[in-house]
Every structure is written in C-alpha cells, then in structure tokens.
Protein backbone atom coordinates (compact mmCIF):
# COMPACT_ATOMS: atom_id res chain seq x y z
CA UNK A 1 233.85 -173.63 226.32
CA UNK A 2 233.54 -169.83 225.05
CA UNK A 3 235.99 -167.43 226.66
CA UNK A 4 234.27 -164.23 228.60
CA UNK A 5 235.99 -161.06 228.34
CA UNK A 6 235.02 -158.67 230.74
CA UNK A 7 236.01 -155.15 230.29
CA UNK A 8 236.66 -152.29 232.68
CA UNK A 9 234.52 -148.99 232.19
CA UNK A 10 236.06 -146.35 231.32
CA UNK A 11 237.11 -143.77 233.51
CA UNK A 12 234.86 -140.59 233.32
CA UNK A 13 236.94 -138.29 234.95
CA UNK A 14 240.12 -139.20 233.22
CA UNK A 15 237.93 -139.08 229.85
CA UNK A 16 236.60 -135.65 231.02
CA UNK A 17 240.05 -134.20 231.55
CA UNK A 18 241.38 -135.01 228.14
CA UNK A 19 238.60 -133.39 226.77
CA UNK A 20 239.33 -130.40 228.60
CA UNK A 21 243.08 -131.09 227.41
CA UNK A 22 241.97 -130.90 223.87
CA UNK A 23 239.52 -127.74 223.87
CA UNK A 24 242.03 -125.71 225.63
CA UNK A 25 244.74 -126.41 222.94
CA UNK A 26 241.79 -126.27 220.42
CA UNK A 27 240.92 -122.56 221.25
CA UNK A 28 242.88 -119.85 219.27
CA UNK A 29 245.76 -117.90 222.00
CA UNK A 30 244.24 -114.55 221.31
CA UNK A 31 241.06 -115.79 222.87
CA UNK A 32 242.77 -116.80 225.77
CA UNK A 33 244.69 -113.47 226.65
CA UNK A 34 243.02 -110.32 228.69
CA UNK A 35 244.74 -108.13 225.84
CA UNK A 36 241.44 -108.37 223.55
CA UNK A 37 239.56 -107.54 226.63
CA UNK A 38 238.31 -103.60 227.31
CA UNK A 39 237.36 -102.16 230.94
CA UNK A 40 234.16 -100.26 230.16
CA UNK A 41 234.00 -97.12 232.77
CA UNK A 42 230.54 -96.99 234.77
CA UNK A 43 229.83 -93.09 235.26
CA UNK A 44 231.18 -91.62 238.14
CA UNK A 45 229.66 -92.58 241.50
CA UNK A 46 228.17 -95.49 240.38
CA UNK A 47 228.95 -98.93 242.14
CA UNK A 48 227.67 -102.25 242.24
CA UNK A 49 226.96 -103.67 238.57
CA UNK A 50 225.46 -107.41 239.62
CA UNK A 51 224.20 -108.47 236.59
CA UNK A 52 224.90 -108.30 232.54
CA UNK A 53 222.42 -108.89 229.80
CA UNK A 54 222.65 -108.22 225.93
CA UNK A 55 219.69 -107.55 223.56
CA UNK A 56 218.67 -109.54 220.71
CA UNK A 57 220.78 -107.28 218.04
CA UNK A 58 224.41 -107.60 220.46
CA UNK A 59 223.46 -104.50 222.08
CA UNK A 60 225.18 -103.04 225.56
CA UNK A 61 225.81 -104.83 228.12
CA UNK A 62 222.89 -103.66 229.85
CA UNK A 63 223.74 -103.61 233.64
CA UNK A 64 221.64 -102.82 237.28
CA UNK A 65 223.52 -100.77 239.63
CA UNK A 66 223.29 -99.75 243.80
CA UNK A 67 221.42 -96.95 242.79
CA UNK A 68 218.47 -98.79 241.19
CA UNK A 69 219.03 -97.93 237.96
CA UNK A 70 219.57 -100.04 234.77
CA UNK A 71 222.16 -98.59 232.39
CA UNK A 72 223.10 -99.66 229.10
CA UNK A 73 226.61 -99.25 227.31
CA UNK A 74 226.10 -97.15 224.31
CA UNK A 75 229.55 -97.34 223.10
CA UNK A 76 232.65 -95.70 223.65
CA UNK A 77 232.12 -91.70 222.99
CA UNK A 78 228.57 -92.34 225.25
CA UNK A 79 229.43 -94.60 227.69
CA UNK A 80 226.70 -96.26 230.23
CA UNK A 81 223.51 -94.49 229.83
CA UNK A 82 220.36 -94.79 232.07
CA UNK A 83 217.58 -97.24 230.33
CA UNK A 84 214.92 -98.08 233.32
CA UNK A 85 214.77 -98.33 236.96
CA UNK A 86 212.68 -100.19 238.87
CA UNK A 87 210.65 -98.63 241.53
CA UNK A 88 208.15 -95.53 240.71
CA UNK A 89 209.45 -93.48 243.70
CA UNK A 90 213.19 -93.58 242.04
CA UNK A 91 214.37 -89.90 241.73
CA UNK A 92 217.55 -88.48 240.74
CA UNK A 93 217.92 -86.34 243.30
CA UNK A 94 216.92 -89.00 246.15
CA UNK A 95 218.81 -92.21 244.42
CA UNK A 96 221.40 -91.68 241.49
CA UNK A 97 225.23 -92.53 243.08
CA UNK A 98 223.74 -93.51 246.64
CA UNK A 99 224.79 -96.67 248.26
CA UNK A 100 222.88 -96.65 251.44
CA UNK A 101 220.91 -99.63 251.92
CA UNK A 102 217.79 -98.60 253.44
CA UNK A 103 216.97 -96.75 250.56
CA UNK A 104 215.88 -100.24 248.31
CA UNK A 105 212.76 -99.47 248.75
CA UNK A 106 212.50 -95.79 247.36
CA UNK A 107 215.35 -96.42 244.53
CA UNK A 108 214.86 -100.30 244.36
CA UNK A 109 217.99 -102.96 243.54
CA UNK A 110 218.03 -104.43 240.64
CA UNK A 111 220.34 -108.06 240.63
CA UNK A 112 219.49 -110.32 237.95
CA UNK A 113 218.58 -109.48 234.17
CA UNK A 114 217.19 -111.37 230.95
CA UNK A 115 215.92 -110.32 228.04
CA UNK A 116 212.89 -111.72 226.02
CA UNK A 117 214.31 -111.37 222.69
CA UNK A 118 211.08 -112.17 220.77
CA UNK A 119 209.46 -109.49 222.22
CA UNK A 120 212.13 -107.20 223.11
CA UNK A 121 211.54 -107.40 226.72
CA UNK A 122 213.89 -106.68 229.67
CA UNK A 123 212.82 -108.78 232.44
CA UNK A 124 214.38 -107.92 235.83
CA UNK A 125 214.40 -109.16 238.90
CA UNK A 126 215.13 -106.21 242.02
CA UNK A 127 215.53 -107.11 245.68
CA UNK A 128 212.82 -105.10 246.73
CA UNK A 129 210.61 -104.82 243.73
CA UNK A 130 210.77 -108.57 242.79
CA UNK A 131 210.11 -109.75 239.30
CA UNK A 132 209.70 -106.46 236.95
CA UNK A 133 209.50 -105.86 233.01
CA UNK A 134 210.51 -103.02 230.80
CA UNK A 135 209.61 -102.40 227.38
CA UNK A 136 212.12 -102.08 224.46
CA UNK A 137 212.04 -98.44 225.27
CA UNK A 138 213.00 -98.76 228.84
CA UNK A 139 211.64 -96.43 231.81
CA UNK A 140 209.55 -97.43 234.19
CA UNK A 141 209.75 -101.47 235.03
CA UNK A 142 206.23 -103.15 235.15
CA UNK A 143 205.71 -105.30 238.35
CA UNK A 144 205.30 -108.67 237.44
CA UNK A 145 205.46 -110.88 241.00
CA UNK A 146 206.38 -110.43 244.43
CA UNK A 147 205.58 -114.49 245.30
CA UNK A 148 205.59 -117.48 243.93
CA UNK A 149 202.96 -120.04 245.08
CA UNK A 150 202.28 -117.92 247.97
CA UNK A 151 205.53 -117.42 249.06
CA UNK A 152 207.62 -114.31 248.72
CA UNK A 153 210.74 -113.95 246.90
CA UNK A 154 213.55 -113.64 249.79
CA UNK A 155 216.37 -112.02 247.68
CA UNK A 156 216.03 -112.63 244.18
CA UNK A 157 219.34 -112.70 242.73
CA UNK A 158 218.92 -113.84 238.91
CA UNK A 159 216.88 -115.31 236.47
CA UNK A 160 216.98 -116.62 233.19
CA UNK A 161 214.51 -116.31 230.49
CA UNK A 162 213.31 -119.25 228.15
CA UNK A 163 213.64 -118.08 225.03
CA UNK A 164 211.06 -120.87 223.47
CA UNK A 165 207.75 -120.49 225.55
C-alpha cells in the first residue's frame, strides 16, 4: 500500500516577514538614517505642499501649494520657484501666500501631480479646477475634465499617470 504524505502550506505571513527581515538587513545603514536627508525651505508664506512629482531628467520636486500655485525646486541658491497655476483668474496680488478657503475658486488648489514623461507633460489634478495640463514650459494649466462618466470629481486628491498608453 503506498504511503501519502500530506504537507502543510506554508505560512504566508511568517514567509512575508522574513522577507522583510532580510531586505531591511540587505539595505546599506546610510540609507536608513535622516542624516542624508535635506529640508528644502518653501518661500516664505507658503503652506500646504500636498503633492510631489519629478520630471523625466530628476528635476525638482515639483510641488502644489494653498495658494494655487505649482512651484518647482530649482536648487539650493534658487530655491522653489513658481512653474504654473491652475485657474486663469490666479493673481499675485489676490492669491500668492493666502490660505483662505473660499478663495479655490479664484486661485484654484492643486493636490495631486504626474508627469507624462514622453511628452513632457505636467498633469494636475486641483480641487476646484479638476483634471488640468501644463506644458513643459509651465503657466497656465489646460482644463482637461471636470467629470467622469457624467459624474463630477468630488475632491480629487491624486492621480497617477501611465507612462505606456
């Protein structure tokens, strides 16, 4: 009579957790530590940065503050510099450094960012203005969509842009 031999599955999470064991001891200590970390300084009387997004060649961060704009980190002697904002009504005078709320529609709110890196594309997604797209240049955002099937965007928040279609 042949002998069965029945086997017990392996446990996932207890397989899961050495992994974790092993890529935390596999990753160099420097990476670890907050010391190779820098603070980058937004410009004074700016708040809010939501969301980051690099270009295709490691540039910025690119970040969209309270005040609707979209700044871009030019390095250290420049600092955060405006690139594009997202509503046409946006004016310096009006928006830059304010944090009132009822403005959004005036200076707009930009949350979530993506770029398009085949064409060089920063696609944004504001509060008010929905889904918007700025050149490689910045400026001006283009409106893209308010709705989706009909049904407007509540608070769009982030997005994510596929990089193969």
């Amino acid at each position: 009579m042949p002998m069965e031999i029945f086997m017990k599955p392996p446990n996932t999470v207890a397989m899961i957790s050495i992994f974790r064991l092993i890529l935390f001891f596999s990753i160099p200590h420097a990476v670890l530590t907050l010391s190779s970390f820098t603070k980058l300084q937004l410009p004074l009387n700016v708040i809010g940065p939501d969301s980051l997004a690099f270009d295709q060649q490691g540039g910025g961060p690119y970040t969209g503050v309270s005040d609707g704009r979209i700044l871009k980190y030019e390095g250290s002697s420049s600092g955060f510099t405006e690139y594009a904002y997202t509503t046409p009504n946006w004016s310096k005078e009006v928006c830059e450094g304010i944090i009132e709320p009822n403005l959004g529609p005036t200076c707009g709110r930009p949350l979530g960012l993506g770029f398009n890196y085949q064409t060089c594309e920063l696609y944004i997604v504001d509060a008010v203005s929905g889904l918007v797209v700025v050149g490689p240049d910045g400026g001006l955002a283009t409106p893209l969509a308010t709705s989706a099937e009909g049904v407007p965007f509540g608070l769009p928040d982030a997005l994510d842009v596929d990089q193969l279609t």
